[in-house]
Protein backbone atom coordinates (compact mmCIF):
# COMPACT_ATOMS: atom_id res chain seq x y z
CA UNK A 1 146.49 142.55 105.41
CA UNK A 2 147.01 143.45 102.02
CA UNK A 3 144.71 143.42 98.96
CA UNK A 4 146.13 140.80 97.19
CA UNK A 5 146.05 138.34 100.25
CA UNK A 6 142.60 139.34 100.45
CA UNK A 7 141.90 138.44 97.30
CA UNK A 8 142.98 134.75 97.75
CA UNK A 9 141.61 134.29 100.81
CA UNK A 10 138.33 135.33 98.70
CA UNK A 11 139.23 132.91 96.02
CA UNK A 12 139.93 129.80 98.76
CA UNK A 13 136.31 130.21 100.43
CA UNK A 14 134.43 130.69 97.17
CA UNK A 15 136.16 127.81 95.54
CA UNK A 16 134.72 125.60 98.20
CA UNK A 17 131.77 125.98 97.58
CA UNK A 18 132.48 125.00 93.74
CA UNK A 19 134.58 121.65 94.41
CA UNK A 20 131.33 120.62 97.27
CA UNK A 21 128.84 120.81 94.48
CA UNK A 22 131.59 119.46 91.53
CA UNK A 23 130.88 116.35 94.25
CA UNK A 24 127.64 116.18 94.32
CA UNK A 25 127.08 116.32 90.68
CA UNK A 26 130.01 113.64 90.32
CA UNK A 27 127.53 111.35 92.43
CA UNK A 28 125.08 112.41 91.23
CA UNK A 29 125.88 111.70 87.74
CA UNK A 30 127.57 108.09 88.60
CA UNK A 31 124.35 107.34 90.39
CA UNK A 32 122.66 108.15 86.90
CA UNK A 33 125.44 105.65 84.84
CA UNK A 34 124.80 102.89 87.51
CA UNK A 35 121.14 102.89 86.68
CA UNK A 36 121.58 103.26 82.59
CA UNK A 37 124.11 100.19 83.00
CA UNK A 38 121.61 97.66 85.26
CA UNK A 39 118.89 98.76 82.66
CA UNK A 40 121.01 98.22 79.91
CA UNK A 41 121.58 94.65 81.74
CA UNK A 42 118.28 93.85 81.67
CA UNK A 43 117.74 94.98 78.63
CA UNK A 44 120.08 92.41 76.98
CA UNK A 45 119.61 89.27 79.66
CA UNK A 46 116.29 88.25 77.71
CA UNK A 47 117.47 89.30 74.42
CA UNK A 48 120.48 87.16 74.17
CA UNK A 49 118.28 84.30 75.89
CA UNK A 50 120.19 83.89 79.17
CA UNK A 51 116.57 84.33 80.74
CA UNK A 52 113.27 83.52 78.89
CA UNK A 53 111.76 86.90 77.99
CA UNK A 54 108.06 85.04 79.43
CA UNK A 55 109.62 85.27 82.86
CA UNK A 56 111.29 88.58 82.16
CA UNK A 57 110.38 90.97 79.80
CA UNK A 58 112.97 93.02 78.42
CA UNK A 59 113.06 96.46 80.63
CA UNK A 60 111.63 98.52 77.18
CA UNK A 61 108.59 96.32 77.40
CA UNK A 62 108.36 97.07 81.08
CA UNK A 63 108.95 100.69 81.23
CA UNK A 64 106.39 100.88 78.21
CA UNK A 65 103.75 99.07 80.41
CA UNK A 66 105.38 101.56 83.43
CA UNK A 67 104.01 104.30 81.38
CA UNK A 68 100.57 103.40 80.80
CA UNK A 69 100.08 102.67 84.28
CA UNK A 70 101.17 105.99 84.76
CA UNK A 71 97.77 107.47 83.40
CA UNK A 72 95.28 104.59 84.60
CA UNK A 73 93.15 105.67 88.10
CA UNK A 74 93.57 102.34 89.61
CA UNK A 75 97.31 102.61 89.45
CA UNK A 76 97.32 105.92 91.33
CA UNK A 77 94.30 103.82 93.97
CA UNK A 78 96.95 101.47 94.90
CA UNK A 79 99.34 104.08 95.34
CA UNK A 80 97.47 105.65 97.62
CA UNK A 81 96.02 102.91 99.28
CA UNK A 82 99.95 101.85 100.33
CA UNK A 83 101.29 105.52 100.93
CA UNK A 84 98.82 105.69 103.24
CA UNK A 85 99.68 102.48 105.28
CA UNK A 86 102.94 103.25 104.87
CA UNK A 87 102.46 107.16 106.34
CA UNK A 88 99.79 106.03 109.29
CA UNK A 89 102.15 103.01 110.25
CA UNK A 90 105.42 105.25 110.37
CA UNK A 91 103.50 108.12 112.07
CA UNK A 92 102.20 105.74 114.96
CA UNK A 93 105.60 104.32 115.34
CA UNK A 94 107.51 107.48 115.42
CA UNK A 95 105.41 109.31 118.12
CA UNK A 96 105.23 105.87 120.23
CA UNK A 97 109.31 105.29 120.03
CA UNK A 98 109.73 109.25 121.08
CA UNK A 99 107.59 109.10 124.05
CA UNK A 100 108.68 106.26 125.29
CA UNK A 101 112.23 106.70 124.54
CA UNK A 102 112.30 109.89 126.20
CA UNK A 103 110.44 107.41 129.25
CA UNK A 104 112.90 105.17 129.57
CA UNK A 105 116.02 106.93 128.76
CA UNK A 106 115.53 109.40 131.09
CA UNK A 107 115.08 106.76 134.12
CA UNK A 108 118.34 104.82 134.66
CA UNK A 109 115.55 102.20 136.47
CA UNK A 110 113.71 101.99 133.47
CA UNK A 111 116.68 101.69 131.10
CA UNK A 112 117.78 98.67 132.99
CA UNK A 113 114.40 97.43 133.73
CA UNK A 114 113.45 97.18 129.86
CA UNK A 115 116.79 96.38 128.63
CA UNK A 116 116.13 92.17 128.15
CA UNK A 117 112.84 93.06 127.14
CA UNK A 118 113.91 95.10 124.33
CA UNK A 119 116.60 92.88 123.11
CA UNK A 120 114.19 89.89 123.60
CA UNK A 121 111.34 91.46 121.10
CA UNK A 122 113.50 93.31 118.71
CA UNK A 123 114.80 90.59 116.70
CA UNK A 124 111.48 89.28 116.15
CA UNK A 125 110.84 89.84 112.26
CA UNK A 126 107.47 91.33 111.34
CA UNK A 127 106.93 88.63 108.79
CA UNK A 128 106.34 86.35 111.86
CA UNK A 129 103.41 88.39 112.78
CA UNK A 130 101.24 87.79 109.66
CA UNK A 131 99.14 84.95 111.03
CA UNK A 132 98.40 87.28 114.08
CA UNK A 133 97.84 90.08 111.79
CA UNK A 134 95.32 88.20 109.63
CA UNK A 135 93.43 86.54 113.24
CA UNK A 136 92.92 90.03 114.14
CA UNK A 137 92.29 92.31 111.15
CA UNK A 138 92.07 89.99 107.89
CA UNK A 139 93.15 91.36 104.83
CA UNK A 140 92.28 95.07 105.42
CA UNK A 141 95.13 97.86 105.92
CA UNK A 142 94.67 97.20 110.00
CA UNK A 143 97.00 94.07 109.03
CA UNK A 144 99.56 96.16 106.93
CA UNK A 145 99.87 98.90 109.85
CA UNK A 146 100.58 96.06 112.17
CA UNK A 147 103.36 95.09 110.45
CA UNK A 148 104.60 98.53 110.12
CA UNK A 149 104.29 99.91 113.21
CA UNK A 150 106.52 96.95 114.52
CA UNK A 151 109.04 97.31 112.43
CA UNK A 152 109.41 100.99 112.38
CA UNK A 153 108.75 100.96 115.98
CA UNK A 154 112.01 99.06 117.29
CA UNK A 155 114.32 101.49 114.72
CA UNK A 156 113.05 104.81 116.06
CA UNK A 157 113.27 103.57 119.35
CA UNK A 158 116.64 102.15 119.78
CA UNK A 159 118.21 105.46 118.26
CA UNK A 160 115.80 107.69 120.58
CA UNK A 161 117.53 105.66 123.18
CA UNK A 162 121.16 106.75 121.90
CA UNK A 163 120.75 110.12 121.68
CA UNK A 164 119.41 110.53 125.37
CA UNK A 165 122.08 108.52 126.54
CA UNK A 166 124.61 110.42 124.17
CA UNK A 167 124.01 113.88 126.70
CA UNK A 168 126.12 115.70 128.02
CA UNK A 169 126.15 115.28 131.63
CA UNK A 170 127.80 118.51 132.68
CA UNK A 171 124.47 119.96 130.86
CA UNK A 172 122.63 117.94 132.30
CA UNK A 173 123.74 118.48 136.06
CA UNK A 174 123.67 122.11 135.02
CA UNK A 175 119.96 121.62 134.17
CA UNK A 176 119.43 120.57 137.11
CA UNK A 177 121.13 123.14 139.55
CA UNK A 178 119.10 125.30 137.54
CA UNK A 179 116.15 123.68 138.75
CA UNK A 180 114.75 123.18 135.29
CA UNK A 181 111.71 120.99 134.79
CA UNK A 182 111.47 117.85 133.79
CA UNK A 183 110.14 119.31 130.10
CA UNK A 184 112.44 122.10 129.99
CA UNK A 185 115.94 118.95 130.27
CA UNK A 186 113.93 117.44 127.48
CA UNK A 187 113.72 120.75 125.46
CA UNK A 188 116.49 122.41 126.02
CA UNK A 189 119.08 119.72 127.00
CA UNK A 190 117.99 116.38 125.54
CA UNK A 191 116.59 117.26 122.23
CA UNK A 192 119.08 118.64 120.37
CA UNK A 193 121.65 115.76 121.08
CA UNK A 194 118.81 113.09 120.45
CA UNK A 195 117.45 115.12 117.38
CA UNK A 196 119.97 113.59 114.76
CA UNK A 197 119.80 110.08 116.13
CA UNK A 198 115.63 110.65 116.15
CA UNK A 199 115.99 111.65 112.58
CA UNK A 200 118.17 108.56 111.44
CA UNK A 201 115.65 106.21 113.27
CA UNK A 202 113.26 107.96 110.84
CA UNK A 203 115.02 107.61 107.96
CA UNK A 204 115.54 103.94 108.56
CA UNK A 205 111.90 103.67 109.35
CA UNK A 206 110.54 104.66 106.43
CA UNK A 207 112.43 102.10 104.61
CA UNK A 208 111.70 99.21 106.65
CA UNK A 209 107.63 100.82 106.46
CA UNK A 210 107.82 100.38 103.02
CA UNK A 211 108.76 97.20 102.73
CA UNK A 212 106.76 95.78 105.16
CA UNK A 213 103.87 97.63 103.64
CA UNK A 214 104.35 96.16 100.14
CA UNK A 215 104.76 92.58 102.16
CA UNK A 216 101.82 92.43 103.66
CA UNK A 217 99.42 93.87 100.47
CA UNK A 218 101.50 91.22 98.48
CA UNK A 219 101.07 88.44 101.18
CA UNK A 220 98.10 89.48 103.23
CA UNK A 221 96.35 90.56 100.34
CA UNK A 222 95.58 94.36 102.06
CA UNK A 223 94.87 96.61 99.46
CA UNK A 224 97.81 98.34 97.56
CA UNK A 225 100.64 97.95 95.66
CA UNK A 226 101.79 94.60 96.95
CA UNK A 227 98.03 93.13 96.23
CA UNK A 228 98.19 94.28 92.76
CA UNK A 229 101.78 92.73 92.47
CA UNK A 230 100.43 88.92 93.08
CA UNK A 231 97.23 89.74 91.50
CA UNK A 232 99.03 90.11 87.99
CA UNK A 233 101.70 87.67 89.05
CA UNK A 234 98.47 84.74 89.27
CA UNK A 235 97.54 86.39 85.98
CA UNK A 236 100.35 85.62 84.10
CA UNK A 237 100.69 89.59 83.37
CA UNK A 238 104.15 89.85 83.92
CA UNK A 239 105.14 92.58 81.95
CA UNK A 240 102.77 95.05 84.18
CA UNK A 241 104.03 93.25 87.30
CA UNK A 242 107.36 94.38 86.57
CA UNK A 243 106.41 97.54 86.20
CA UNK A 244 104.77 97.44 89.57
CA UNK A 245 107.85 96.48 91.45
CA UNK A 246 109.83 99.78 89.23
CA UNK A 247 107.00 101.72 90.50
CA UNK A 248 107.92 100.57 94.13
CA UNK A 249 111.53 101.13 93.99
CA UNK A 250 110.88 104.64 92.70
CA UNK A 251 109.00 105.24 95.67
CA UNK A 252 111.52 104.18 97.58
CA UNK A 253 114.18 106.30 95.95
CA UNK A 254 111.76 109.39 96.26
CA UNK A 255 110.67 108.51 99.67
CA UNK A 256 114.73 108.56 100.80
CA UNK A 257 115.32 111.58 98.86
CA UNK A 258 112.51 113.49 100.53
CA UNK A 259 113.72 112.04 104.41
CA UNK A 260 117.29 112.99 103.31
CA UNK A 261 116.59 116.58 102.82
CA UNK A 262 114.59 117.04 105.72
CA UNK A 263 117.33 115.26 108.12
CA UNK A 264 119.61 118.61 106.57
CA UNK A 265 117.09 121.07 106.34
CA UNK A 266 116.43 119.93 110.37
CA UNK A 267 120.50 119.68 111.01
CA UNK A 268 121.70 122.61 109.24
CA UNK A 269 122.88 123.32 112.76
CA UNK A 270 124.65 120.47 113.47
CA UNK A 271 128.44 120.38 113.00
CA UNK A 272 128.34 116.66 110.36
CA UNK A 273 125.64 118.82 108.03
CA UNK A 274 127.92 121.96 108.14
CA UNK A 275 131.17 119.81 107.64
CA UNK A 276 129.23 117.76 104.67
CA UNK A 277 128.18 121.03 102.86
CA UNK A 278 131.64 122.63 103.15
CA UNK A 279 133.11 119.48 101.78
C-alpha cells in the first residue's frame, strides 16, 4: 500500500468523525431555532390580542418572573421537595421491575402465569389512584411516590421483560452445559442483552416520574412544584405560575439530557451507540 492511498484512507476515517459532530451541532442548533420561534410565538399571541395578556403573560414577563424565582429559597424548597419524589419513586420502581423481571422472565411458568395479570393492571392510569393515594397517605410525598412508583414501575418492567426474552439461546444452553449458576446466566448471559432495554425503561421512567410527580403536588396538594403551581394559579399570580411550569419543562429537558448520556456512557459497547457515534 502506497503513501498516498494511505493518506486517504487517513482523510476518510478522520472526516467521519467531522460530518458525526457537523450533525449533532445541526440538531443541536435547530433544536435552539425551534425554541427561539415558540418563544417568539408567545411572545406576540398576547401582544397582538389573540389571547388576553391576564390569562397569558407575554413570555418576557414570564421569564423575568423565571429569574427572580431563580434566587428566592422557597423556589429551590419546592425543587427539592419534587426531585426528591421524583428520585425515591423512580429508584423504588427501577430496583422492583429488575428483580422481578429477572423473576419472571427467567421462568417460562411465571411468564405465562403473570402474563393477564400484567396486561390487566398496566393500562390502569396512575391518575385513577389519587383517591387511594389520599385514603392512605393524605397530602404528604407518601401520595406522590405512589403515583410514581406505579407508573414507572410497569415501563421498567415490560422492557426488563424484553431484553430477557431477547437472549440468545445458543448462550444460554451454553450457560448451562457449563453448569453456570443461576447468578452467573444473569451476569454473564442475560445482562448485557437486557442492559439496553433496562436502560430505555429508565429513560421512559423518569419522564412518566416526573409528570406524575408534578400531578399529584398540583392535585394532591404534596409538597413541590405542582403545589406551588395551583397555589399561585388560586392566587391569580399568573405570571409566576408560568414561570413555574418553564421551570418544570427545564427539568424535564435536563433530566432527559442527563438519562441520555448515561444510556451511551453505559452502551458505548453496544453496536447502535458505536453505529450512532460513527454516523
Amino acid at each position: 500500500m502506497n503513501a498516498q492511498e494511505q493518506g486517504r484512507r487517513r482523510g476518510r476515517s478522520a472526516a467521519k468523525p467531522r460530518s458525526a459532530a457537523t450533525g449533532r451541532a445541526l440538531d443541536a442548533g435547530l433544536g435552539v431555532l425551534g425554541v427561539v420561534l415558540f418563544l417568539l410565538v408567545w411572545e406576540l399571541v398576547p401582544r397582538i390580542g389573540l389571547v388576553d395578556a391576564r390569562f397569558l403573560p407575554p413570555v418576557s414577563q414570564v421569564l423575568g418572573k423565571f429569574f427572580t424565582l431563580l434566587v428566592t429559597p422557597r423556589f429551590w424548597t419546592s425543587v427539592g421537595e419534587t426531585m426528591t419524589a421524583w428520585a425515591l419513586g423512580l429508584l423504588i420502581s427501577v430496583v422492583a421491575a429488575i428483580v422481578l423481571g429477572l423473576v419472571i422472565g427467567l421462568s417460562p411458568f411465571l411468564r405465562r402465569a403473570t402474563r393477564t395479570t400484567i396486561e390487566f393492571l398496566r393500562p390502569i392510569p396512575s391518575v385513577a389512584l389519587i383517591p387511594v393515594a389520599v385514603l392512605l397517605f393524605g397530602a404528604r410525598i407518601e401520595s406522590t411516590l405512589l403515583l410514581i412508583v406505579y407508573a414507572s414501575f410497569w415501563q421498567v418492567l415490560l422492557q426488563v421483560l424484553y431484553g430477557v426474552a431477547d437472549v440468545d439461546p445458543v448462550a444460554e444452553d451454553t450457560a448451562r452445559s457449563y453448569r453456570f449458576s443461576w447468578l452467573q446466566r444473569v451476569r454473564h448471559v442475560v445482562w448485557p442483552t437486557m442492559l439496553p432495554y433496562l436502560l430505555t425503561g429508565i429513560r421512559l421512567a423518569s419522564a412518566v416520574g416526573l409528570i406524575l410527580a408534578i400531578t399529584g403536588e398540583l392535585i394532591i396538594g404534596a409538597p413541590g412544584l405542582g403545589y406551588e403551581i395551583a397555589l399561585n394559579q388560586q392566587g391569580g399570580q399568573l405570571d409566576e405560575m408560568y414561570a413555574l411550569i418553564l421551570a418544570t419543562g427545564l427539568i424535564g429537558v435536563i433530566i432527559n439530557i442527563a438519562v441520555r448520556a448515561v444510556e451511551r456512557r453505559a452502551l458505548a459497547w453496544h453496536p447502535s451507540v458505536r453505529g450512532e457515534a460513527a454516523v
